[in-house]
Protein backbone atom coordinates (compact mmCIF):
# COMPACT_ATOMS: atom_id res chain seq x y z
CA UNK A 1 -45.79 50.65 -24.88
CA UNK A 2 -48.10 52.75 -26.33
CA UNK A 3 -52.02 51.81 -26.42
CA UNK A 4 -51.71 51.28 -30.34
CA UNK A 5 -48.58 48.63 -29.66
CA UNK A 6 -50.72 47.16 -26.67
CA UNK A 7 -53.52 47.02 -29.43
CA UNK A 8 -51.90 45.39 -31.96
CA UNK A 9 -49.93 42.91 -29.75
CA UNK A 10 -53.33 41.84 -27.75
CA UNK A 11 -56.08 40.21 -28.49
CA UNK A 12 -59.37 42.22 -28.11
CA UNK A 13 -60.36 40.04 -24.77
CA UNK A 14 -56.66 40.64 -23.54
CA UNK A 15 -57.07 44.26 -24.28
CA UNK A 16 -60.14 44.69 -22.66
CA UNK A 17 -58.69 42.61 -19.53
CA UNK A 18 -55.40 44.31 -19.00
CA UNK A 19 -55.57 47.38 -20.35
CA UNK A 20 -59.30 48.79 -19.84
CA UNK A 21 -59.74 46.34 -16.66
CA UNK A 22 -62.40 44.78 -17.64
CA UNK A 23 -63.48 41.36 -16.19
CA UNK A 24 -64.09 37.87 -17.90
CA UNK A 25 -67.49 35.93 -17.35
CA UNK A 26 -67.24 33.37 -14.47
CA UNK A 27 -66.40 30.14 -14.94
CA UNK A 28 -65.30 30.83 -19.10
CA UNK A 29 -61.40 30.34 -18.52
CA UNK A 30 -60.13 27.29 -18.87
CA UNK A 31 -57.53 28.44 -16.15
CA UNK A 32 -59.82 28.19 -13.73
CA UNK A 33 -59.73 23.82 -13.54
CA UNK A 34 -56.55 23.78 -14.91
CA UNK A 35 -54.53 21.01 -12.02
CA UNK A 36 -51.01 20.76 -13.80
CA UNK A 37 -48.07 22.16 -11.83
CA UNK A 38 -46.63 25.00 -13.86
CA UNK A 39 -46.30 28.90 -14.00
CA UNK A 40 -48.66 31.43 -14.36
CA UNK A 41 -47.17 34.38 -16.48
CA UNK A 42 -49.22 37.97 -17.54
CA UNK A 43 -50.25 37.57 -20.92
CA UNK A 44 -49.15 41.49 -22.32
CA UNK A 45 -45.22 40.87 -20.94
CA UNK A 46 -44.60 37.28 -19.79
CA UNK A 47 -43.75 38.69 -16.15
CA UNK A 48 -44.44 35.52 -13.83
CA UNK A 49 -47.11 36.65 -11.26
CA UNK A 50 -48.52 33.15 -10.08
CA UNK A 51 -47.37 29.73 -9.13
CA UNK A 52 -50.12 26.56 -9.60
CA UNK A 53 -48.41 25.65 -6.08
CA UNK A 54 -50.73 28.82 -4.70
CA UNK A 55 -53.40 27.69 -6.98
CA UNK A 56 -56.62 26.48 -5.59
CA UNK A 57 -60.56 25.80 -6.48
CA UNK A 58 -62.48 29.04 -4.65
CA UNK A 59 -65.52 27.60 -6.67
CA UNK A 60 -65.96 31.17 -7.75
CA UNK A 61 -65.24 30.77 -11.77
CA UNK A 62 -61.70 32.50 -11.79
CA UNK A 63 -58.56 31.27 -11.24
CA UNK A 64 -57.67 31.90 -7.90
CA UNK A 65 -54.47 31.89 -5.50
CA UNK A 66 -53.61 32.34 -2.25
CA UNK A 67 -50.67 34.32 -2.68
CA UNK A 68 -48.54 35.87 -5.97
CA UNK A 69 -45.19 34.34 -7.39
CA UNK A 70 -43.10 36.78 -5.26
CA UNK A 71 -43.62 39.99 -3.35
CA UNK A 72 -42.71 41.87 -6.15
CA UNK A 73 -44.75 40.32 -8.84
CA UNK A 74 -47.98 41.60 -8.29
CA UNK A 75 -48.95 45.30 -7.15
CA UNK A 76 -52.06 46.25 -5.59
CA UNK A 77 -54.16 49.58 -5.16
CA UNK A 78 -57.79 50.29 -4.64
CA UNK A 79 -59.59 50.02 -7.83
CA UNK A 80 -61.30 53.37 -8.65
CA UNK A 81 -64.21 51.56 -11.00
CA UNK A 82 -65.33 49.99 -7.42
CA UNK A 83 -64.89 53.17 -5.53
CA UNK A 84 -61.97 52.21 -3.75
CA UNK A 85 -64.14 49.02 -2.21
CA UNK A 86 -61.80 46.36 -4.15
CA UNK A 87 -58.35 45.90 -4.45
CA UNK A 88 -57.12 45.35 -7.86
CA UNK A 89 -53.99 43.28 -8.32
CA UNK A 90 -51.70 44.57 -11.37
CA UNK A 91 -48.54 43.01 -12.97
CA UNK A 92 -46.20 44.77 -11.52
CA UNK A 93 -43.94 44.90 -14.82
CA UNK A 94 -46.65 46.14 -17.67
CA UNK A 95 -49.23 47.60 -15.35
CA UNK A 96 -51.61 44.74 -16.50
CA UNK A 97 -54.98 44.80 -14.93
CA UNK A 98 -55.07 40.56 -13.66
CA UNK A 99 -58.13 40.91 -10.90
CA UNK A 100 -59.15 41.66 -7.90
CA UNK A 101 -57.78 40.52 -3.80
CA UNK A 102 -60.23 39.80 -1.44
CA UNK A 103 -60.13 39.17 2.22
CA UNK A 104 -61.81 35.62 2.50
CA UNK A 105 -59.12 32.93 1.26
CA UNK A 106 -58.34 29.87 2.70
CA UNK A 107 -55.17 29.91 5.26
CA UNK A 108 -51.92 30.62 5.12
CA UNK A 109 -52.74 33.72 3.98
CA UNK A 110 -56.72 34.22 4.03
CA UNK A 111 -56.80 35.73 0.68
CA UNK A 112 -57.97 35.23 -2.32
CA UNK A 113 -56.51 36.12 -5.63
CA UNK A 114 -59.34 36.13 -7.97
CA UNK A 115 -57.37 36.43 -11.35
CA UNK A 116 -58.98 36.84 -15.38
CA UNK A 117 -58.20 33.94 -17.05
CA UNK A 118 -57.51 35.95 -20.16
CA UNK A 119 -54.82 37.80 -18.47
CA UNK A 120 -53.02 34.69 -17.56
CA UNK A 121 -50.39 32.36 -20.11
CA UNK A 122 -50.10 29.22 -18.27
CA UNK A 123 -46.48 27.28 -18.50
CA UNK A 124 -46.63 23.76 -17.31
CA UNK A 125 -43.48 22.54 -15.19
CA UNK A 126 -41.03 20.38 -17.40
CA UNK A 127 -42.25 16.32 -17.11
């Protein structure tokens, strides 16, 4: 799409989120206590990156998750804002900016998916 379509089919926050990378104030999602089982799905193309079976309290205000939907969800580079010192996770289907990786999550995989709120639509599991 181009950045007028993006424009007009985000919302300002999700624009500044996935398209200019920006990052949401801690602790303002309601994502980030959301407990129901579900789907996590990027809010510019519906792609699902994140499962709430990953999902888990890192007490730092974002939703976080150990690990992405699939292998192929998610793609991640060094983010050039941070000099290269953070690795930015993208949706690997729009190019959506969703967060950051870091190296200190709890086990199996020791990472944590820190993840914008605003750059998540959340899908609970059928009852």
């Amino acid at each position: 799409m181009t950045e007028e379509e993006w424009r007009a089919r985000l919302t300002d926050e999700e624009y500044a989120i996935l398209r200019d990378s920006g990052t949401e104030r801690a602790f303002s999602s309601p994502l980030d206590g959301e407990t129901r089982e579900g789907t996590y799905t990027c809010a510019g193309c519906g792609n699902p990156v994140y499962s709430s079976e990953h999902k888990y309290d890192s007490g730092t205000g974002w939703p976080s998750f150990t690990q992405a939907v699939s292998d192929d969800a998610v793609g991640e580079r060094p983010d050039p804002k941070l000099l290269g010192l953070a690795i930015e996770i993208y949706c690997a289907n729009c190019g959506g900016h969703l967060g950051h990786v870091f190296e200190d999550g709890p086990p199996p995989t020791g990472r944590r998916h820190c993840i914008n709120g605003i750059a998540l639509d959340f899908i609970p599991a059928p009852a």
